[in-house]
PDB file of N, CA and C in Angstrom:
ATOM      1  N   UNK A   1     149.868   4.174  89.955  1.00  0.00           N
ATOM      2  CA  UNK A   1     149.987   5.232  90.947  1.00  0.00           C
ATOM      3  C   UNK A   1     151.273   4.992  91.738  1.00  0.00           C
ATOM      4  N   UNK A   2     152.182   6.474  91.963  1.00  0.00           N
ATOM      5  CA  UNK A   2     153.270   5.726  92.534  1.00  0.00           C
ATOM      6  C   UNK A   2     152.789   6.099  94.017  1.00  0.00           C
ATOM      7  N   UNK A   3     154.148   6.133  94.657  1.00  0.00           N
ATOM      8  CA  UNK A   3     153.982   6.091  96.326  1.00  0.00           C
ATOM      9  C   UNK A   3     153.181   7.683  96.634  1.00  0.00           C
ATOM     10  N   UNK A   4     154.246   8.554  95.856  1.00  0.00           N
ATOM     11  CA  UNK A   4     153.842  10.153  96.667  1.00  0.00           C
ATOM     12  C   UNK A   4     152.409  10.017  95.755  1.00  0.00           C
ATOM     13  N   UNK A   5     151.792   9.866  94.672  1.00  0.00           N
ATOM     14  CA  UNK A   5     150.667  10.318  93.926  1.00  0.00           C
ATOM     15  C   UNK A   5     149.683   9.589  95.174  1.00  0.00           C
ATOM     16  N   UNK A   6     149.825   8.361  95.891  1.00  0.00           N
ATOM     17  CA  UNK A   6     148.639   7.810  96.757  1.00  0.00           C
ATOM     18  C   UNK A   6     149.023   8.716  97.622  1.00  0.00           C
ATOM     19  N   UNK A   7     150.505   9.406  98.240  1.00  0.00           N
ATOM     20  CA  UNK A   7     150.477   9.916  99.378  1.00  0.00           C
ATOM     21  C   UNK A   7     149.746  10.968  99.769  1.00  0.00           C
ATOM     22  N   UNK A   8     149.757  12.050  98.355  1.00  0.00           N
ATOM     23  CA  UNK A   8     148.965  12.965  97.826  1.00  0.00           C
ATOM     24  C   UNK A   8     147.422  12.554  98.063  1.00  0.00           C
ATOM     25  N   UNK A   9     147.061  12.196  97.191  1.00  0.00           N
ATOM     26  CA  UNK A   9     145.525  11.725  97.043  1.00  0.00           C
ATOM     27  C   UNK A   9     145.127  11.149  98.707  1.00  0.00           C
ATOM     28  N   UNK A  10     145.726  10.044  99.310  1.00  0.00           N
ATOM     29  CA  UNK A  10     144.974   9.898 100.935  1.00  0.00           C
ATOM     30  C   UNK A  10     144.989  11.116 101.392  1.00  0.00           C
ATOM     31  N   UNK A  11     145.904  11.968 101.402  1.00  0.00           N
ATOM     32  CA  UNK A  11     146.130  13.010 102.393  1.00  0.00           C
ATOM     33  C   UNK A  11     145.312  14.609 102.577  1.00  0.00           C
ATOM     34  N   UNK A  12     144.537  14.436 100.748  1.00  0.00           N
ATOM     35  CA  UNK A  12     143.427  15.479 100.475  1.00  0.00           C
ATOM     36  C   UNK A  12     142.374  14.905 101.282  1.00  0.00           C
ATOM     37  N   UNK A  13     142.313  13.987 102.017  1.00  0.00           N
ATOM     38  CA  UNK A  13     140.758  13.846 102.298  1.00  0.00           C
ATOM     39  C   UNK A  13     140.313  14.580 103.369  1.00  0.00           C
ATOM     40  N   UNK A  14     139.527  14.943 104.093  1.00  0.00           N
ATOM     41  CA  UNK A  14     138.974  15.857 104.779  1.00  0.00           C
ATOM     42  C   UNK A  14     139.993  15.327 106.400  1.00  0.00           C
ATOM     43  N   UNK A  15     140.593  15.604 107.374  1.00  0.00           N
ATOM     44  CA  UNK A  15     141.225  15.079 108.513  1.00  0.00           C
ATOM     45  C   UNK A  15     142.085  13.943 108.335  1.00  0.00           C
ATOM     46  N   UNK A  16     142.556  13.564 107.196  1.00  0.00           N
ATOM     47  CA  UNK A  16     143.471  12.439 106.910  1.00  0.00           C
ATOM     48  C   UNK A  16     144.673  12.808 107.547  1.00  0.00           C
ATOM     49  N   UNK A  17     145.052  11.320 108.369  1.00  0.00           N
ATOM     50  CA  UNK A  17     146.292  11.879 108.612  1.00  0.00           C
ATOM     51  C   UNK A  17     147.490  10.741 108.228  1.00  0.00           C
ATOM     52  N   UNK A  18     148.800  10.238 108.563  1.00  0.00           N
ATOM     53  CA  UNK A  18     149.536   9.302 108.033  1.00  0.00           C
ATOM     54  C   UNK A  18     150.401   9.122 109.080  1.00  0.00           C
ATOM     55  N   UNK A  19     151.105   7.633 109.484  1.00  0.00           N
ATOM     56  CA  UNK A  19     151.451   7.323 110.497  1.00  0.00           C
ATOM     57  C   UNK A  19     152.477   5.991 110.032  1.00  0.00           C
ATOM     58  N   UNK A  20     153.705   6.206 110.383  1.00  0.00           N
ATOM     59  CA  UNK A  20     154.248   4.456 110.026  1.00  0.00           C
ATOM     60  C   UNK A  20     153.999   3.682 111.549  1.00  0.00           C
ATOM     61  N   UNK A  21     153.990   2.358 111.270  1.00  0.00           N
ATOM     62  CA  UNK A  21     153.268   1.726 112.443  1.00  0.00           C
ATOM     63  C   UNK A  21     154.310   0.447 111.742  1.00  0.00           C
ATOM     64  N   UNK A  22     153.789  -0.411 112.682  1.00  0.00           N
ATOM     65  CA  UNK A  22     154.491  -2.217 112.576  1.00  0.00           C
ATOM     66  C   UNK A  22     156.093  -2.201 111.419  1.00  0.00           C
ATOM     67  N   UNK A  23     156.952  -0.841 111.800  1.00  0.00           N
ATOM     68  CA  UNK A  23     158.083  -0.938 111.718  1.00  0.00           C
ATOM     69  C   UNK A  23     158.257  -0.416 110.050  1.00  0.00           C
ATOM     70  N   UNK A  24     157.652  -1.070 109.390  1.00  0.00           N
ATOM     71  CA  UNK A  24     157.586  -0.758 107.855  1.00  0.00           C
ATOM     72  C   UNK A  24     156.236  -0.206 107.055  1.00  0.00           C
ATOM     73  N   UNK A  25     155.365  -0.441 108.032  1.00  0.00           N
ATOM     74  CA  UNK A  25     153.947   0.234 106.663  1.00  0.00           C
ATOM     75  C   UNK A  25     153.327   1.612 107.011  1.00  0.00           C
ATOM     76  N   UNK A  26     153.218   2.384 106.493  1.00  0.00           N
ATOM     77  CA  UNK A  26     152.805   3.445 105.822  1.00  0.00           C
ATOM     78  C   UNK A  26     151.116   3.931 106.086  1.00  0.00           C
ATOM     79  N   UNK A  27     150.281   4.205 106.855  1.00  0.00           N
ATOM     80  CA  UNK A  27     149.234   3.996 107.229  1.00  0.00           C
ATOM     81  C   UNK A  27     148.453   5.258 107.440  1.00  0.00           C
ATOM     82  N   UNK A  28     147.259   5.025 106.485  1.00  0.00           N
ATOM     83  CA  UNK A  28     146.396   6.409 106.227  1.00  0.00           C
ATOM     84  C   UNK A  28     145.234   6.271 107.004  1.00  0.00           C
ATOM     85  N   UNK A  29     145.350   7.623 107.819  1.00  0.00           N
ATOM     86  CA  UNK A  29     144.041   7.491 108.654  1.00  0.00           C
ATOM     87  C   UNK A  29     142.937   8.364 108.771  1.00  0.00           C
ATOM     88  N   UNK A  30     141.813   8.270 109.301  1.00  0.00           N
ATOM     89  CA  UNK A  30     140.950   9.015 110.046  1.00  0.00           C
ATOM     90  C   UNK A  30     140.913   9.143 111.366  1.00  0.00           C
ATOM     91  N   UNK A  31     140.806   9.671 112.191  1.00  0.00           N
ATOM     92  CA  UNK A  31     139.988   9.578 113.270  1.00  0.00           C
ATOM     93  C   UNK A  31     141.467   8.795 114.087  1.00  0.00           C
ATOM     94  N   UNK A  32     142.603   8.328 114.030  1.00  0.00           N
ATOM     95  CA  UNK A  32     143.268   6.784 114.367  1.00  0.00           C
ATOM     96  C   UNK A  32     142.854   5.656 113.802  1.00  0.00           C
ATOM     97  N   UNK A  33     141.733   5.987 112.785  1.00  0.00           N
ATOM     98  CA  UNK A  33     141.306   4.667 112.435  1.00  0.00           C
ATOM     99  C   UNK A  33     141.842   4.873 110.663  1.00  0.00           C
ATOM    100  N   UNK A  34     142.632   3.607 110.475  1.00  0.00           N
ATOM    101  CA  UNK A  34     143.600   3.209 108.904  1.00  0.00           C
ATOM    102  C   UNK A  34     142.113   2.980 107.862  1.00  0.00           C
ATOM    103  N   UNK A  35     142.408   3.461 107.004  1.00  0.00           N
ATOM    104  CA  UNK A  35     141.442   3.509 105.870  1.00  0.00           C
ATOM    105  C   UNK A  35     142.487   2.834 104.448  1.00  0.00           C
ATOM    106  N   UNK A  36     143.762   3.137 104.707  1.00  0.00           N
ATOM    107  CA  UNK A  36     144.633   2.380 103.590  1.00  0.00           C
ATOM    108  C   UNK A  36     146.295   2.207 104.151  1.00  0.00           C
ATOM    109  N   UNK A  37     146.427   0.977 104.131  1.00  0.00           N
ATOM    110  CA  UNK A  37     148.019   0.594 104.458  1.00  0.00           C
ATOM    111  C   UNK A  37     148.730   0.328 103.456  1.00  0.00           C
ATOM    112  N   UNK A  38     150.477   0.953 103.403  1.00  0.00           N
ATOM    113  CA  UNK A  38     151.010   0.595 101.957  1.00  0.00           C
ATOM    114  C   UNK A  38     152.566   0.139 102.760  1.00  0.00           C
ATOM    115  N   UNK A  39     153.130  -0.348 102.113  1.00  0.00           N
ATOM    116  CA  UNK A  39     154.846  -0.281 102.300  1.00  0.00           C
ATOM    117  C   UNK A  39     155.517   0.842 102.486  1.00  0.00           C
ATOM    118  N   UNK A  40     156.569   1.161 103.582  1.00  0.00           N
ATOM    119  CA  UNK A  40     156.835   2.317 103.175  1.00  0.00           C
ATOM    120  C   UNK A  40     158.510   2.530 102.437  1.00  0.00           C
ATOM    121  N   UNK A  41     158.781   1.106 102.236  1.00  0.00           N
ATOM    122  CA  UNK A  41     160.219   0.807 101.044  1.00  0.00           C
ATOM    123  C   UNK A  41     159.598  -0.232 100.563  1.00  0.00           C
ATOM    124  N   UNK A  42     160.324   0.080  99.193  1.00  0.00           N
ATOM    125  CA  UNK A  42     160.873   0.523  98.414  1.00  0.00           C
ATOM    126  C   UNK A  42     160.032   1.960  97.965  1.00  0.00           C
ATOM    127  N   UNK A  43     160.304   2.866  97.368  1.00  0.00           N
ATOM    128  CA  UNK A  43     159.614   3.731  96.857  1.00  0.00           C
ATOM    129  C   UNK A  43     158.411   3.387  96.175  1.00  0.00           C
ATOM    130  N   UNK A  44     158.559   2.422  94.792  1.00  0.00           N
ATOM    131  CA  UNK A  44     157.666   2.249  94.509  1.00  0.00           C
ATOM    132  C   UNK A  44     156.296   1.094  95.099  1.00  0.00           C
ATOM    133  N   UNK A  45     154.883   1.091  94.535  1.00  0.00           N
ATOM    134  CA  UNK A  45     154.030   0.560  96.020  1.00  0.00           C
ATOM    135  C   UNK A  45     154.252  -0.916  95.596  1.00  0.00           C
ATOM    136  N   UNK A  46     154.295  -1.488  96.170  1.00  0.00           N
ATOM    137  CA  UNK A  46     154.206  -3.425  95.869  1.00  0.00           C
ATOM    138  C   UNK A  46     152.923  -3.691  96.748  1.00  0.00           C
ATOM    139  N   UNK A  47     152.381  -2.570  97.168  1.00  0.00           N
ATOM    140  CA  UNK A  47     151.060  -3.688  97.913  1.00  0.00           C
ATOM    141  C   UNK A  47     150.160  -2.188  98.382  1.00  0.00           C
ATOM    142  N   UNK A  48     149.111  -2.702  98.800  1.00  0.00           N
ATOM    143  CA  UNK A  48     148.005  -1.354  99.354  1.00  0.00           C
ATOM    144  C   UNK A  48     147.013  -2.081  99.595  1.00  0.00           C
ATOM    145  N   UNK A  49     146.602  -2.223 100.699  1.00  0.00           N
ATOM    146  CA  UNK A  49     145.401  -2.866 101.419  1.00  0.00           C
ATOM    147  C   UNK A  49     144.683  -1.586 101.910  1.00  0.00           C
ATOM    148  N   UNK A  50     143.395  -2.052 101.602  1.00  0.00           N
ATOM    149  CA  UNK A  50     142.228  -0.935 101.612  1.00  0.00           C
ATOM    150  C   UNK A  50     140.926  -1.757 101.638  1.00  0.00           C
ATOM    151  N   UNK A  51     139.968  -0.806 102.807  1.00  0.00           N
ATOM    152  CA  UNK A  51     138.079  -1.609 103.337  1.00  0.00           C
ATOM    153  C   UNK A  51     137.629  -1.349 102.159  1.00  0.00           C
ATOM    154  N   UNK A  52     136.416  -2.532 102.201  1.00  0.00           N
ATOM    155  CA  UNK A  52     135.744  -2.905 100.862  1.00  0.00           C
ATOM    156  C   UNK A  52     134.257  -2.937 102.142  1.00  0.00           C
ATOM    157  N   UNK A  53     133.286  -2.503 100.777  1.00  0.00           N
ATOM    158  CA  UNK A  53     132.167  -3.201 100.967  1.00  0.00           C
ATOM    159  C   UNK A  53     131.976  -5.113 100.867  1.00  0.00           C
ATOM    160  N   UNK A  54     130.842  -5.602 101.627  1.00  0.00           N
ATOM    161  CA  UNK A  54     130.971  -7.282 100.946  1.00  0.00           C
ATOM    162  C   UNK A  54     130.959  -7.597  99.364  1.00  0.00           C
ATOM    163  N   UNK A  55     130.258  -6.518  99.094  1.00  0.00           N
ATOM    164  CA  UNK A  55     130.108  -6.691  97.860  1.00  0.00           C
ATOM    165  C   UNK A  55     131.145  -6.684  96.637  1.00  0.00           C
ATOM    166  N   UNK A  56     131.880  -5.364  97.085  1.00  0.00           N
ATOM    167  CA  UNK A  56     133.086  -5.508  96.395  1.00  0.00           C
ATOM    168  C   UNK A  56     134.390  -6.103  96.809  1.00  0.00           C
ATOM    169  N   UNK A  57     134.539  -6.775  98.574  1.00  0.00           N
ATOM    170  CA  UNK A  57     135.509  -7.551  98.558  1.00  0.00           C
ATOM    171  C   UNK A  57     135.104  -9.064  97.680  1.00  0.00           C
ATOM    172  N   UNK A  58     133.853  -9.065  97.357  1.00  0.00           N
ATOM    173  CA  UNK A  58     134.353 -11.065  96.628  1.00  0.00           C
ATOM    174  C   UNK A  58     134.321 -10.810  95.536  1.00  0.00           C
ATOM    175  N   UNK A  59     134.342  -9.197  95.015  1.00  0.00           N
ATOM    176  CA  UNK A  59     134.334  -8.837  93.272  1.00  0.00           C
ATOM    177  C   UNK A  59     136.052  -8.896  93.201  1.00  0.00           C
ATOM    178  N   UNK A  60     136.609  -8.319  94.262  1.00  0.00           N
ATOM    179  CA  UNK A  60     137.743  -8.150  94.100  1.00  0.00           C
ATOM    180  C   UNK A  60     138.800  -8.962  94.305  1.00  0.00           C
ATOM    181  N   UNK A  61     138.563 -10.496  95.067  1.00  0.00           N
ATOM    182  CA  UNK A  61     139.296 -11.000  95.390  1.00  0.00           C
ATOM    183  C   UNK A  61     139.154 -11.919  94.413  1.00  0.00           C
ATOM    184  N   UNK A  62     138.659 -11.929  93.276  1.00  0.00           N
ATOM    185  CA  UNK A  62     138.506 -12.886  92.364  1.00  0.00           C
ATOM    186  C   UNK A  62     139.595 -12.374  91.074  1.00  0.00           C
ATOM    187  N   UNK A  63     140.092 -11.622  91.253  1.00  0.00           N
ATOM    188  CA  UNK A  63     141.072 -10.965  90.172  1.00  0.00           C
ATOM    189  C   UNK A  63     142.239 -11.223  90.621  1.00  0.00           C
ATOM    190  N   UNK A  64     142.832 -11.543  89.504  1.00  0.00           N
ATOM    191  CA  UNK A  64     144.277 -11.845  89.627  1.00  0.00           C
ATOM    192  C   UNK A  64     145.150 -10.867  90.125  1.00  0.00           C
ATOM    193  N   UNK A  65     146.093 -10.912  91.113  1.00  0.00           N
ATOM    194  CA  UNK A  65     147.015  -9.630  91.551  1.00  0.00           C
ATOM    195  C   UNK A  65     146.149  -9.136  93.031  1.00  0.00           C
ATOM    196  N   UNK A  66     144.943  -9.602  93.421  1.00  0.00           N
ATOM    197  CA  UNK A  66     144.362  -8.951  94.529  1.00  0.00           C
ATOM    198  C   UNK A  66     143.749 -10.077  95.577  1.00  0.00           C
ATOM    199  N   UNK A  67     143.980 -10.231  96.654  1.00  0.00           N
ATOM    200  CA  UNK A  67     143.620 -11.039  97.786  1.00  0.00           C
ATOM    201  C   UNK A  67     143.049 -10.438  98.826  1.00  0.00           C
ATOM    202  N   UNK A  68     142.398 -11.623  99.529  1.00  0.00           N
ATOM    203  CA  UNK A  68     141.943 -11.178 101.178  1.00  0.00           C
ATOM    204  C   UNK A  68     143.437 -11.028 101.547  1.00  0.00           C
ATOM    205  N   UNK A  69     143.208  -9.410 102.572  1.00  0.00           N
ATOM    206  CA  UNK A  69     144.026  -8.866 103.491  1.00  0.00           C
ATOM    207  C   UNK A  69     144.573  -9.939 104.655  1.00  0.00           C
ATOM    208  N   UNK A  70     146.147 -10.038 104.742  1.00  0.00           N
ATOM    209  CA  UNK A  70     146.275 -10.939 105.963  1.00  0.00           C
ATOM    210  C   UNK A  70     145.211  -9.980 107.283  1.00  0.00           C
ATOM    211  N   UNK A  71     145.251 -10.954 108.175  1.00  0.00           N
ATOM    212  CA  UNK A  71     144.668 -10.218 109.525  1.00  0.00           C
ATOM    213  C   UNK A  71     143.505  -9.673 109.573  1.00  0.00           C
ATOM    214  N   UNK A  72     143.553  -9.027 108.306  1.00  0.00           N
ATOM    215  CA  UNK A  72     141.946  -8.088 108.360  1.00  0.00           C
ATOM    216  C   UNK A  72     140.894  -8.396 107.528  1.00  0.00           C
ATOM    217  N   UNK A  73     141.400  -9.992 106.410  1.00  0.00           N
ATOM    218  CA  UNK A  73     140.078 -10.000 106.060  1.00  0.00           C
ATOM    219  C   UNK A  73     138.736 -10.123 106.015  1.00  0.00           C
ATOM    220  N   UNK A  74     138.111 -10.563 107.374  1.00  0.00           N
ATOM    221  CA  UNK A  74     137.462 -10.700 108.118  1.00  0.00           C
ATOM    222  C   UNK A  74     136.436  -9.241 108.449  1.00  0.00           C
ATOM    223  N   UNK A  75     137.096  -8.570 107.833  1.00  0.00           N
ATOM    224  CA  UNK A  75     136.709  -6.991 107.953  1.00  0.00           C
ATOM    225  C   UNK A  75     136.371  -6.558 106.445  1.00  0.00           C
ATOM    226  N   UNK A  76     136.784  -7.355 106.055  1.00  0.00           N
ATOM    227  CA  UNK A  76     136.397  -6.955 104.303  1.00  0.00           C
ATOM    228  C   UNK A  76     137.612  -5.787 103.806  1.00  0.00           C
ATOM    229  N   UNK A  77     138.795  -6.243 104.223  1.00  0.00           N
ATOM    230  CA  UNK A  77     139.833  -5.696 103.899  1.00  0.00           C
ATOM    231  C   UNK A  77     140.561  -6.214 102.399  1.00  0.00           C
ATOM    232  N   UNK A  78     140.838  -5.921 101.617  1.00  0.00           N
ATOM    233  CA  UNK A  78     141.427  -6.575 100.574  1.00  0.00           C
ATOM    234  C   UNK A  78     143.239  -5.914 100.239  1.00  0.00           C
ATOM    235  N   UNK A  79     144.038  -7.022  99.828  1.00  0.00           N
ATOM    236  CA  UNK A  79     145.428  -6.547  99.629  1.00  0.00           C
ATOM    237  C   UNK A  79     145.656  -6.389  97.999  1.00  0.00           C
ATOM    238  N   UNK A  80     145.945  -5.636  97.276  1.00  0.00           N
ATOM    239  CA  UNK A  80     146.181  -5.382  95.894  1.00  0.00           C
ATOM    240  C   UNK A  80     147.633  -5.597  95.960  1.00  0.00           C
ATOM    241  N   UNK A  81     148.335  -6.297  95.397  1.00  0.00           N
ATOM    242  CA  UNK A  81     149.636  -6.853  95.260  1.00  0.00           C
ATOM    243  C   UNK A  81     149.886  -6.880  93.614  1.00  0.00           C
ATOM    244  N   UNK A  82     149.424  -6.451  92.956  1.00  0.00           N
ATOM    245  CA  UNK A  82     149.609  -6.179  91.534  1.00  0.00           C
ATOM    246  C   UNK A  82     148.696  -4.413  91.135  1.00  0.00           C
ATOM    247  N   UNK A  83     149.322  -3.648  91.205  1.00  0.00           N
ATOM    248  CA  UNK A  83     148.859  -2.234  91.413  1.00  0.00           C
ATOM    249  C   UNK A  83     148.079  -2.610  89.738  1.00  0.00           C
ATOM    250  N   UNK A  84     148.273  -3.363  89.441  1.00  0.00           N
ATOM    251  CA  UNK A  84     148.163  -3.033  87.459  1.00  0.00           C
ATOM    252  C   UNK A  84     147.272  -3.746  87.364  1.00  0.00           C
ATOM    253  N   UNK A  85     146.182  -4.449  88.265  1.00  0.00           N
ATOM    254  CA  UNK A  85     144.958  -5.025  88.226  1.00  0.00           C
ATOM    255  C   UNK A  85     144.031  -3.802  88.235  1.00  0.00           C
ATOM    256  N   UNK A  86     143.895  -2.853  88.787  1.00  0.00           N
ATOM    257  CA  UNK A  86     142.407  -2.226  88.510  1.00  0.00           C
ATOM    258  C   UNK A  86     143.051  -0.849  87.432  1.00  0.00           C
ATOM    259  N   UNK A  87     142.158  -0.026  87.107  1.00  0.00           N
ATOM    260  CA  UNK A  87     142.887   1.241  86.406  1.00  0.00           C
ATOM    261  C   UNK A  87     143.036   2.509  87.921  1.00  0.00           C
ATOM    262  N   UNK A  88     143.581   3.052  87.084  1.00  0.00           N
ATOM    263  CA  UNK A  88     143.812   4.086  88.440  1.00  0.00           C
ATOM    264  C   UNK A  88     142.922   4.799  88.736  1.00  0.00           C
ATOM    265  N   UNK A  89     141.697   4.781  88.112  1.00  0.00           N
ATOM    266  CA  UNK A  89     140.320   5.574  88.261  1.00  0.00           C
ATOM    267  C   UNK A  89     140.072   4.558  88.989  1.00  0.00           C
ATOM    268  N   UNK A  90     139.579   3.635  88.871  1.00  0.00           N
ATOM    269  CA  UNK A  90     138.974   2.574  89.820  1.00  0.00           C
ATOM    270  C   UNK A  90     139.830   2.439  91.332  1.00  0.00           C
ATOM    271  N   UNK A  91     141.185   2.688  91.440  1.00  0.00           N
ATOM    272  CA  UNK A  91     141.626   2.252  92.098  1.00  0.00           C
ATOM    273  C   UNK A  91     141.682   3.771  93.083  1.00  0.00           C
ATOM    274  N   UNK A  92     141.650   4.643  92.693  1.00  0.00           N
ATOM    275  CA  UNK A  92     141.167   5.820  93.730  1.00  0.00           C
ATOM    276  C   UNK A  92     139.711   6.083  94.295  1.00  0.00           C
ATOM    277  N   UNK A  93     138.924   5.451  93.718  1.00  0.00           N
ATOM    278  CA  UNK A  93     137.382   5.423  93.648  1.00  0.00           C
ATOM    279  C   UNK A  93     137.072   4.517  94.982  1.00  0.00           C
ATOM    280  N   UNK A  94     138.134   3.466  95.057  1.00  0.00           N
ATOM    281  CA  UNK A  94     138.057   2.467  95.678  1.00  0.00           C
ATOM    282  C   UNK A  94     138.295   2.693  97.362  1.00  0.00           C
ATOM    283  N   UNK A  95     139.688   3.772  97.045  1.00  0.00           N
ATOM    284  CA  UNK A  95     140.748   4.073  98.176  1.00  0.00           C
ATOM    285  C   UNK A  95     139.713   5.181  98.549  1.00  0.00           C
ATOM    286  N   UNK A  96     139.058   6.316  97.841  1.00  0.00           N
ATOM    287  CA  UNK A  96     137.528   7.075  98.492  1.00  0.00           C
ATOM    288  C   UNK A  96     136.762   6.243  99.461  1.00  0.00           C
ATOM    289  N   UNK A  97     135.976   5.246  98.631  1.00  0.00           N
ATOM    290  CA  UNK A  97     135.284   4.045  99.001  1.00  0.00           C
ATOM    291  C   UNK A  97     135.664   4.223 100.621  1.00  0.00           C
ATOM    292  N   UNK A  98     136.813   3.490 101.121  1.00  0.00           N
ATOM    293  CA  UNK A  98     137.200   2.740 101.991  1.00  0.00           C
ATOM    294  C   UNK A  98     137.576   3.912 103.297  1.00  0.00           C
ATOM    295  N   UNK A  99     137.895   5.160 102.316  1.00  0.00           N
ATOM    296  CA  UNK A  99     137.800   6.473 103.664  1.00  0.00           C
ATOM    297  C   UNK A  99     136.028   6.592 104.037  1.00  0.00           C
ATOM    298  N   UNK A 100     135.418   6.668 103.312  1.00  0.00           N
ATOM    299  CA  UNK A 100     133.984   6.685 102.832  1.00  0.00           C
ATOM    300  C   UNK A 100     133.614   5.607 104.192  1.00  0.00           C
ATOM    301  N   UNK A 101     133.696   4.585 104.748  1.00  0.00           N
ATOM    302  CA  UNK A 101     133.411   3.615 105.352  1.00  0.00           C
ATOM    303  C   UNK A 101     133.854   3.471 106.597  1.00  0.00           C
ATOM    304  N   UNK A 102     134.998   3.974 106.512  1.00  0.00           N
ATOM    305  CA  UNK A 102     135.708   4.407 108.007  1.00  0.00           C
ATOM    306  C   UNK A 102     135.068   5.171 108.692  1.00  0.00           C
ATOM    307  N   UNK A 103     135.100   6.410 107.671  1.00  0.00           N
ATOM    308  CA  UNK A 103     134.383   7.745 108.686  1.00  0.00           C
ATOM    309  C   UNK A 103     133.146   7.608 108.921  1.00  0.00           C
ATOM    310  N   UNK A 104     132.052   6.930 108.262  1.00  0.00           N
ATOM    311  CA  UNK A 104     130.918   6.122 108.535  1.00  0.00           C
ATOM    312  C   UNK A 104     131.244   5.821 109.986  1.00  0.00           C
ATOM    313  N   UNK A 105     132.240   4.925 110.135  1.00  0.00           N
ATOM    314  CA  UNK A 105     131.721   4.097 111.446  1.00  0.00           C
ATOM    315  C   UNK A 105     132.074   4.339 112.847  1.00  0.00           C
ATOM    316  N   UNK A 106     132.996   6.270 112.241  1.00  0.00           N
ATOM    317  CA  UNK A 106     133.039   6.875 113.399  1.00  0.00           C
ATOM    318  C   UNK A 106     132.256   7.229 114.151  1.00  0.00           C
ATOM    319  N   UNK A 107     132.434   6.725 115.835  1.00  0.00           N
ATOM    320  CA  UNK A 107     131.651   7.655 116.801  1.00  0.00           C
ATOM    321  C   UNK A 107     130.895   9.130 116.563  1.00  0.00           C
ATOM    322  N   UNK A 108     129.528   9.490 116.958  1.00  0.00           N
ATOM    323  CA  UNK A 108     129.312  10.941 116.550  1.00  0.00           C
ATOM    324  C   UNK A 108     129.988  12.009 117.048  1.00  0.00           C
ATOM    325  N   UNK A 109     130.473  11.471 119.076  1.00  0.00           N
ATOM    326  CA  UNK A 109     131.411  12.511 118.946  1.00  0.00           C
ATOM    327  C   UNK A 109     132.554  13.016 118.612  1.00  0.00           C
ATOM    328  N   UNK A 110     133.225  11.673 118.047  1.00  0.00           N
ATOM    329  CA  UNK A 110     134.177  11.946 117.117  1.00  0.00           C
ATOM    330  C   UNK A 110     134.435  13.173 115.910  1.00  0.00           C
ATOM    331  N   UNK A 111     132.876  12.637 115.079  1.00  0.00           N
ATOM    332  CA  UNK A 111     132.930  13.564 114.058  1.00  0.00           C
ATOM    333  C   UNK A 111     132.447  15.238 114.556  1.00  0.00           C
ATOM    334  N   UNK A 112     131.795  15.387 115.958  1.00  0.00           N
ATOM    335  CA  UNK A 112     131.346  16.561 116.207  1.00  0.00           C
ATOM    336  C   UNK A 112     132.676  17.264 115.985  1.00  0.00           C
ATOM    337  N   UNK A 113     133.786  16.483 117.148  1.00  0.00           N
ATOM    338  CA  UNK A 113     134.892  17.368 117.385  1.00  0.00           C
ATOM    339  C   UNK A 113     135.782  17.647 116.182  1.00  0.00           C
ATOM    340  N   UNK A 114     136.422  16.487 114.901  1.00  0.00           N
ATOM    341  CA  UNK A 114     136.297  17.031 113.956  1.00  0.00           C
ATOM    342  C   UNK A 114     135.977  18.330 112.746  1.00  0.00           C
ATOM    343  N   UNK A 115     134.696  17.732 113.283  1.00  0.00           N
ATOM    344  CA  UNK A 115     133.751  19.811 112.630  1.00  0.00           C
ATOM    345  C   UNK A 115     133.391  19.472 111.228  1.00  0.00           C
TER     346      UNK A 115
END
């Protein structure tokens, strides 16, 4: 997946919005709240950190090319640093997943105002 195909795909999700933050990364949100962080140079992605369930952060950090997230793994954040570890079905399923979990843990009146 290159940069614009994830930029595309985060940005269909229902209130997604995108924000560069800490000078260089690229940051997909809900609510203000990041559901997936990427680089925003070079064009192509060298990294994409995205929320995991527990279950699938210790499935995932056991594969080569994918680690606990600096800072956030503690949150069940995971960093994919080899895009060519999962297939790209899995790896959008995943980046769903992790919007999927965010908006979960939005406030209700959050999502009222939303709609």
């Amino acid at each position: 997946m290159d940069k614009e195909t994830l930029r595309e795909y985060c940005l269909s999700f229902p209130h997604a919005t995108e924000r560069v933050q800490w000078g260089n990364d690229l940051l997909f949100c809900i609510a203000d709240k990041m559901f997936a962080v990427t680089n925003l140079e070079p064009a192509e992605i060298r990294g994409l950190s995205i929320k995991c369930d527990p279950e699938t952060f210790a499935e995932l950090i056991e594969r080569e090319g994918i680690e606990p997230a600096a800072y956030l793994a503690r949150y069940k954040w995971v960093s994919i640093r080899n895009m060519n570890a999962l297939k790209p079905r899995e790896l959008r399923d995943l980046i769903r997943a992790s919007y999927d979990m965010v908006y979960a843990r939005l406030p209700a009146g959050v999502k009222r105002r939303m709609g």
